[in-house]
N, C-alpha and C. Protein backbone atom coordinates (compact mmCIF):
# COMPACT_ATOMS: atom_id res chain seq x y z
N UNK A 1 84.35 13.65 198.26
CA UNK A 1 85.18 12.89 197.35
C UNK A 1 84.30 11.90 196.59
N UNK A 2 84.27 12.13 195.43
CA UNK A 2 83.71 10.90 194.21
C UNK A 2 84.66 9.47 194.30
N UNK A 3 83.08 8.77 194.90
CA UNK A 3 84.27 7.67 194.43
C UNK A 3 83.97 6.83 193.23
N UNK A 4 84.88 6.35 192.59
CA UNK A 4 84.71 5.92 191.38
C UNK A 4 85.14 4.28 191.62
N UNK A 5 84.09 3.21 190.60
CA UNK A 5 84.82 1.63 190.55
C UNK A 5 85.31 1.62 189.89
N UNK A 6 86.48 1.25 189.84
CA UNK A 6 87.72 0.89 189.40
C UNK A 6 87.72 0.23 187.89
N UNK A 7 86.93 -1.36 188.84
CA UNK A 7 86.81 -2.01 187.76
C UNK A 7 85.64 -1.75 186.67
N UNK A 8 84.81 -1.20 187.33
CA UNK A 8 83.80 -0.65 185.98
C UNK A 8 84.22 0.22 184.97
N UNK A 9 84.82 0.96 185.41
CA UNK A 9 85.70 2.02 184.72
C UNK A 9 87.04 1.41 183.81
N UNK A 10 87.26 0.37 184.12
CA UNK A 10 88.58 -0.44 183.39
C UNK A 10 87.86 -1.26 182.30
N UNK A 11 86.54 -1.82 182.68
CA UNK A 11 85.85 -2.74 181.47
C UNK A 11 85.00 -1.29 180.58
N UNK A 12 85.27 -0.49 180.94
CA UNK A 12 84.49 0.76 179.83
C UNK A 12 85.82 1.19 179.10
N UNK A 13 87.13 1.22 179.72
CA UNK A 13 88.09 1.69 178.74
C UNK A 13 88.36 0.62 177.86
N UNK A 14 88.70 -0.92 178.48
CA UNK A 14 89.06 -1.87 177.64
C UNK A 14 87.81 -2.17 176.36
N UNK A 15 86.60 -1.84 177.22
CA UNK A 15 86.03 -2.27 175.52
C UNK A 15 85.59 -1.36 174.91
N UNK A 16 85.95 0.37 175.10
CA UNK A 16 86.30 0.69 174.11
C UNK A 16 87.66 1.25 173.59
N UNK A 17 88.68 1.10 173.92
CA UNK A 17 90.28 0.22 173.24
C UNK A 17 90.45 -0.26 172.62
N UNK A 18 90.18 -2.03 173.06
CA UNK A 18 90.08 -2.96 172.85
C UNK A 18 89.01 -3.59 171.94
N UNK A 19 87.97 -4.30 172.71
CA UNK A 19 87.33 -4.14 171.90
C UNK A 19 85.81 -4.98 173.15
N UNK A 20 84.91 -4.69 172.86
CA UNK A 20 83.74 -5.45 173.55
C UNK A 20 83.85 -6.81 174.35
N UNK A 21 84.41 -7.62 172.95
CA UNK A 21 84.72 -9.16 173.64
C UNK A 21 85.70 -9.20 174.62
N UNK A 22 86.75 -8.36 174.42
CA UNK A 22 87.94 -8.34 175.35
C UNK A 22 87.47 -8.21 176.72
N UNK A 23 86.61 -7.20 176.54
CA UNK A 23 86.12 -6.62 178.10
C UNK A 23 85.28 -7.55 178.65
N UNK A 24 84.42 -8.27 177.92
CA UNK A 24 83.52 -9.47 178.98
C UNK A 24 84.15 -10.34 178.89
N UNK A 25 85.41 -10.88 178.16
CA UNK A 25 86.33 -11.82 178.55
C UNK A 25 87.18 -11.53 179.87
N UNK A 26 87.62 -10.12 180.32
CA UNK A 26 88.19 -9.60 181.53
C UNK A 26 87.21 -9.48 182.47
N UNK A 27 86.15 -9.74 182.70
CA UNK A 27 85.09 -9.16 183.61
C UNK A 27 84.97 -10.52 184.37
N UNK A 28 85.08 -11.75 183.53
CA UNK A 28 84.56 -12.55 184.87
C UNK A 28 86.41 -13.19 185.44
N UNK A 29 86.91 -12.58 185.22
CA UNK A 29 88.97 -12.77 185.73
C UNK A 29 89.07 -13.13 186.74
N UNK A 30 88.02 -12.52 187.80
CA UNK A 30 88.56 -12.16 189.04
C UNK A 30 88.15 -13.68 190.05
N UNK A 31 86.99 -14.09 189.24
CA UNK A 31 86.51 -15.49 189.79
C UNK A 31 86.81 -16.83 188.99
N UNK A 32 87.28 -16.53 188.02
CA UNK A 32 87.95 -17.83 186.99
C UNK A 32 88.56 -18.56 187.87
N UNK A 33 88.65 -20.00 187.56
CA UNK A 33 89.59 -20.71 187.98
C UNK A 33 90.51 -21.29 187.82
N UNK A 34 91.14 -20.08 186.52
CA UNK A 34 92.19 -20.52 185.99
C UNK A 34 93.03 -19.91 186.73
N UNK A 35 94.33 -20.93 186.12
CA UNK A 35 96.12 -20.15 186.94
C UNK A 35 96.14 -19.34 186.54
N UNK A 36 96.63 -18.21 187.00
CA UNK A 36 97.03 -16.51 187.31
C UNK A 36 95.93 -15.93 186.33
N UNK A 37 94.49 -15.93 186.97
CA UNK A 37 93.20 -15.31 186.57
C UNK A 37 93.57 -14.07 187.25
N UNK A 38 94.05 -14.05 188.38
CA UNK A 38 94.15 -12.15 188.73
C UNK A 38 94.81 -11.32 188.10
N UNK A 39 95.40 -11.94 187.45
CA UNK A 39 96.85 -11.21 186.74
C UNK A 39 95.48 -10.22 185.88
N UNK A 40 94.31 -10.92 184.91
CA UNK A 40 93.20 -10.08 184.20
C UNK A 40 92.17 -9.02 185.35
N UNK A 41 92.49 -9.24 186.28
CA UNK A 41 91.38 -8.39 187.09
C UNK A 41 92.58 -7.55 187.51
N UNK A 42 93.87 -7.64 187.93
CA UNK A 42 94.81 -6.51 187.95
C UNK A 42 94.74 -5.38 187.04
N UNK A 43 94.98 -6.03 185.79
CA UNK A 43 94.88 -5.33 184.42
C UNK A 43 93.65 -4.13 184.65
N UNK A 44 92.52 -4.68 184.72
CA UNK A 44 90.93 -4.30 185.01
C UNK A 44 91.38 -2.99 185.59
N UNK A 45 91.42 -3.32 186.76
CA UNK A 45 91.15 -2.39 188.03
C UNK A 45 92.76 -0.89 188.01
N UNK A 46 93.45 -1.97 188.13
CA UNK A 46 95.11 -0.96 188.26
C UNK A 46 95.37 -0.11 186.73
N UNK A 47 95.48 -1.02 185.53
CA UNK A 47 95.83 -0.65 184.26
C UNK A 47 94.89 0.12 183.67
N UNK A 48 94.02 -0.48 182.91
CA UNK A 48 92.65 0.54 182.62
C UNK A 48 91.82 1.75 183.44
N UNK A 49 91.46 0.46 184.85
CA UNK A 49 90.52 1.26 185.65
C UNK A 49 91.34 2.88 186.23
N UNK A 50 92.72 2.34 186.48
CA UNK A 50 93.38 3.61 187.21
C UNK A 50 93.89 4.35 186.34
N UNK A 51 95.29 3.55 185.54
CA UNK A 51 95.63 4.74 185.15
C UNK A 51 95.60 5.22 183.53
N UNK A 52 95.02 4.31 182.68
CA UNK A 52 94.25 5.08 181.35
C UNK A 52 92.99 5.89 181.67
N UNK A 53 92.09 5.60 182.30
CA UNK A 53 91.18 6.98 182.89
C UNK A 53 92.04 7.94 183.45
N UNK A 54 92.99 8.32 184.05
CA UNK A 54 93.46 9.38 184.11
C UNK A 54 93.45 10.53 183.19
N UNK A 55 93.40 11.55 183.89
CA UNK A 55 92.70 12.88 182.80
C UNK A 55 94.04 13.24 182.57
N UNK A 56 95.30 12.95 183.25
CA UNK A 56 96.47 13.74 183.25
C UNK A 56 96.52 13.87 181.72
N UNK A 57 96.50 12.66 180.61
CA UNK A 57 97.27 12.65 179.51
C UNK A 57 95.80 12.16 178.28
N UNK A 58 95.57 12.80 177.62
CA UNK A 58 94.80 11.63 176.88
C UNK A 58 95.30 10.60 175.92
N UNK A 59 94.15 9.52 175.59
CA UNK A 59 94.39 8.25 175.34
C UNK A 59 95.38 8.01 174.25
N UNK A 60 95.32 8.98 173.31
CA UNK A 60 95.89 9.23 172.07
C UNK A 60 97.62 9.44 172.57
N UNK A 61 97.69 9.93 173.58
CA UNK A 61 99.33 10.16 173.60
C UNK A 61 99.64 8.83 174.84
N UNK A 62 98.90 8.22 175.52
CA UNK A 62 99.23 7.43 176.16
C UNK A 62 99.33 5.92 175.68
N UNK A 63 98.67 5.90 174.32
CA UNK A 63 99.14 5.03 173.43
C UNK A 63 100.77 5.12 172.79
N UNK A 64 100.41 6.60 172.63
CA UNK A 64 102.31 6.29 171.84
C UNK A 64 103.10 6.30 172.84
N UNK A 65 103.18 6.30 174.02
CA UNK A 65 103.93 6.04 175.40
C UNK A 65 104.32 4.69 175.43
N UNK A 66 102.90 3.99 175.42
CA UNK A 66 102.55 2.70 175.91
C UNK A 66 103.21 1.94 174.21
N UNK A 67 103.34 2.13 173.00
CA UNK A 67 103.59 1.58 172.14
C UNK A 67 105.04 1.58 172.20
N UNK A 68 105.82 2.87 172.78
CA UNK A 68 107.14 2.94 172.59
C UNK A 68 107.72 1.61 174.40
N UNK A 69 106.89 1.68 175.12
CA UNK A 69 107.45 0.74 176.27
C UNK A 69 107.53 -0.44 176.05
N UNK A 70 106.55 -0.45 175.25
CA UNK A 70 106.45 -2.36 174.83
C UNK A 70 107.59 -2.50 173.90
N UNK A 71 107.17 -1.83 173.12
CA UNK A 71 108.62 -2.08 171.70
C UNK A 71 109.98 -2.32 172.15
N UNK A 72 110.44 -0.97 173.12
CA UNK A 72 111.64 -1.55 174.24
C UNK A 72 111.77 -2.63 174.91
N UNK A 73 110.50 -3.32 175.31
CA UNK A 73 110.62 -4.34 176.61
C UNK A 73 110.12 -5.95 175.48
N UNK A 74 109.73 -5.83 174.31
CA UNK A 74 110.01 -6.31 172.75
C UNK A 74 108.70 -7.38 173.50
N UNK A 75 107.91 -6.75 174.09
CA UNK A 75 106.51 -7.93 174.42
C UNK A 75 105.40 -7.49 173.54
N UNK A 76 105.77 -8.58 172.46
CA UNK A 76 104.99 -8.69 171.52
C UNK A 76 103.40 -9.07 171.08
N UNK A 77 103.07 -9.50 172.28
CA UNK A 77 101.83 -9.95 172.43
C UNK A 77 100.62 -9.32 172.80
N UNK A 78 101.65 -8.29 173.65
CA UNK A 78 101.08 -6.70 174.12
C UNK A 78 100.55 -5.63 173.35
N UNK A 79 102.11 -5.59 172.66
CA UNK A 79 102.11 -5.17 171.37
C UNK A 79 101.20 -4.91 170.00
N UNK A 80 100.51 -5.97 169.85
CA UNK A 80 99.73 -6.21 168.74
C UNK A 80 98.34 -5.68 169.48
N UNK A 81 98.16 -6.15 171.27
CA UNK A 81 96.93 -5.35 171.59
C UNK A 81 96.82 -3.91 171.10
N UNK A 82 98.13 -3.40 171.87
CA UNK A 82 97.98 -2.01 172.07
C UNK A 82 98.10 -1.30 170.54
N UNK A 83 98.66 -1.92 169.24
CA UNK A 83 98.59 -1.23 168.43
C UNK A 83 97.09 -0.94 167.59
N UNK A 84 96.00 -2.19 168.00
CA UNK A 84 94.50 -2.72 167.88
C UNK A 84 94.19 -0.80 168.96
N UNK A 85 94.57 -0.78 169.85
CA UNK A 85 94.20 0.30 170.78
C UNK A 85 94.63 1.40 170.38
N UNK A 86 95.66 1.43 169.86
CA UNK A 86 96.11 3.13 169.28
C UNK A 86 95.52 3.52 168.15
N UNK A 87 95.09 2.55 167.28
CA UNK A 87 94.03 2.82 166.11
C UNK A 87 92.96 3.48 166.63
N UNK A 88 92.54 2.75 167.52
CA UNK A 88 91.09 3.57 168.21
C UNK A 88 91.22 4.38 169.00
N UNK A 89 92.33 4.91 169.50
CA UNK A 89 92.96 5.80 169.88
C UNK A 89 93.08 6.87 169.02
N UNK A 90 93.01 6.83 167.64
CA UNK A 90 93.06 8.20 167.31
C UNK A 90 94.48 8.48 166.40
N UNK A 91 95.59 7.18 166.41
CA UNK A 91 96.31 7.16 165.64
C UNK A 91 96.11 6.41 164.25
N UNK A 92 97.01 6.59 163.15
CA UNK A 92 97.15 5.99 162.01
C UNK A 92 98.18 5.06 162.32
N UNK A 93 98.05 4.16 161.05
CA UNK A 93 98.93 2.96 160.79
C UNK A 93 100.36 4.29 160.55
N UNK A 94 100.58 4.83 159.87
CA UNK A 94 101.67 5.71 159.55
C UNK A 94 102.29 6.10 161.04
N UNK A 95 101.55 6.63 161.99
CA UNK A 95 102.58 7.15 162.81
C UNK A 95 102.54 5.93 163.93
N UNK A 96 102.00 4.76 163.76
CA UNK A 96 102.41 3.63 164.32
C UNK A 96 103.91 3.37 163.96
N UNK A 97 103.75 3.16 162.67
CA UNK A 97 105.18 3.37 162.00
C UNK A 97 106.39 3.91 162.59
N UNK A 98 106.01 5.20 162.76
CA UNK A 98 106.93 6.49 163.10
C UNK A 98 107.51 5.79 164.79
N UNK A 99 106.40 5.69 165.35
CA UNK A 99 106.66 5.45 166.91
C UNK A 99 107.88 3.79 166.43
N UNK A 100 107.52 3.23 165.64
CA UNK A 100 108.76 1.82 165.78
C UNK A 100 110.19 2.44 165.39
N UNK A 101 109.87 3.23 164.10
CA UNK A 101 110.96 4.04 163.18
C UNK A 101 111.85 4.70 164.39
N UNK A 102 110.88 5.15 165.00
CA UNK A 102 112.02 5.76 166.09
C UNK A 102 112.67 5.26 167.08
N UNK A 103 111.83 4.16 167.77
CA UNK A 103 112.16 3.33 168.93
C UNK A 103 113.96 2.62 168.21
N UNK A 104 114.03 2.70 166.97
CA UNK A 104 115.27 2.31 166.56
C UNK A 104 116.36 2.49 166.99
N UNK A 105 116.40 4.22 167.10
CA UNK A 105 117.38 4.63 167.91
C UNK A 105 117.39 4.48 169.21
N UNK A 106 116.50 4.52 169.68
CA UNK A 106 116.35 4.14 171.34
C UNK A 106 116.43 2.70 172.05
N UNK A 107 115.39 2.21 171.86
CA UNK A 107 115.57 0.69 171.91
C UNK A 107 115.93 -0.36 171.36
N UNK A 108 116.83 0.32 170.30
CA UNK A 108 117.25 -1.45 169.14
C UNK A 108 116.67 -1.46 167.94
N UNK A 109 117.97 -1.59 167.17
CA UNK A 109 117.43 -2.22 165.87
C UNK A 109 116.37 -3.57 165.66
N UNK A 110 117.07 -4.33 166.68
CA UNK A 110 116.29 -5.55 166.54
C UNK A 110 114.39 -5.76 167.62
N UNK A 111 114.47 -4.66 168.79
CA UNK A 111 113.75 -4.46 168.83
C UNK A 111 112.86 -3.77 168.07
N UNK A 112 112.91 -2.89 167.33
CA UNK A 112 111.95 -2.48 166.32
C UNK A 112 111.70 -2.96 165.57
N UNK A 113 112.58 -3.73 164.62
CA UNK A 113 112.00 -4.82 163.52
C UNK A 113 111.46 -5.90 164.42
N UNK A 114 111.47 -6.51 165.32
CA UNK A 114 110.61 -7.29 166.08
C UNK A 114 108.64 -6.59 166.19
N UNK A 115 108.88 -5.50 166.43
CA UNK A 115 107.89 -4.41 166.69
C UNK A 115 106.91 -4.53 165.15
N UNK A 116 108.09 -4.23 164.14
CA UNK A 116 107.20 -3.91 163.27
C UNK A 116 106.48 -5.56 162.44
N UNK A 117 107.44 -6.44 163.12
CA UNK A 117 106.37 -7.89 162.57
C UNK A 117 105.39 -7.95 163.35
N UNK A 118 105.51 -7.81 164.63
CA UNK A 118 104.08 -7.87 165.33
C UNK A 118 102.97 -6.97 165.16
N UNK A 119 103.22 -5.50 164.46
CA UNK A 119 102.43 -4.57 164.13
C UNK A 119 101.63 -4.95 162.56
N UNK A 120 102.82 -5.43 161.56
CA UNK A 120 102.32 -5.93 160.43
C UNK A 120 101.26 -6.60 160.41
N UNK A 121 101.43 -8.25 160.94
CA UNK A 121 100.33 -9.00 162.06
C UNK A 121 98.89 -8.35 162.25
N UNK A 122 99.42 -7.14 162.26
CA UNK A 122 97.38 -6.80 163.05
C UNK A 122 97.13 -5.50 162.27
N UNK A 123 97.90 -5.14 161.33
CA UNK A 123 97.38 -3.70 160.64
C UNK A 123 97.65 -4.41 159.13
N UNK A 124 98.23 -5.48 158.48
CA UNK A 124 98.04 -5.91 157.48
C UNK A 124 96.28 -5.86 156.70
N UNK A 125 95.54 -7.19 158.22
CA UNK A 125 94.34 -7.16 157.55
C UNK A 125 93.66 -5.59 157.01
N UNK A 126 93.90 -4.95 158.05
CA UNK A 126 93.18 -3.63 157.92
C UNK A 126 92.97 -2.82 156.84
N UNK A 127 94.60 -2.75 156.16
CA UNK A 127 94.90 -2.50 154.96
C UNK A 127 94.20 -3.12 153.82
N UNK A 128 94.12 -4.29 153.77
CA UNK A 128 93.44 -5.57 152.75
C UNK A 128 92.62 -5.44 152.71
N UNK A 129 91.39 -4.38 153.68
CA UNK A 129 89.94 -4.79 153.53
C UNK A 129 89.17 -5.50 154.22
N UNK A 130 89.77 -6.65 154.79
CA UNK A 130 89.39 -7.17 155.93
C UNK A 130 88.82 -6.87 157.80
């Protein structure tokens, strides 16, 4: 049996997801001494390390999974990560779109227009050139 670290494997998905800084900002989590610092080494090890390395699904469809859960559960903060992550994932701003367009019927009108200000937010610059 291979065994694999967890957390090494979670700071290789997050920074490339995410983005570099993100990942050495999560790397020293586990010894911070800030209030609920584990909550970032959870993330690390359980979220990234376990189950986005999973071969079951690739990253590209586990983004539009992960874009349609947040949009339902309207955590917006998440949100704007993971849409930064589905870009590099392999999606367009357009079927970012599509995934809110649809969450309409499923999760709320008002959750999706919530969705799509927080998406605007972080795919505006992109558009602009910036």
């Amino acid at each position: 049996m291979i065994m694999v670290d967890k957390r090494q494997a979670g700071l290789d998905v997050a920074a490339e997801m995410l983005s570099p800084e993100i990942a050495k900002a999560l790397e020293g989590a586990a010894t911070s001494p800030e209030f609920g610092a584990l909550l970032g080494e959870l993330a690390v090890r359980n979220v990234f390390g376990e189950l986005w390395a999973r071969p079951g699904l690739d990253r590209r469809s586990r983004s539009l999974v992960t874009l349609g859960i947040l949009i339902a559960l309207r955590a917006t903060d998440e949100l704007q990560c993971h849409v930064v992550a589905a870009i590099r994932n392999g999606l367009t701003a357009e079927e970012v779109a599509e995934v809110i367009y649809h969450s309409s019927a499923y999760a709320g009108f008002p959750a999706a227009n919530t969705a799509r200000a927080a998406a605007v937010q972080v795919l505006q610059p992109r558009r602009s050139g910036d």
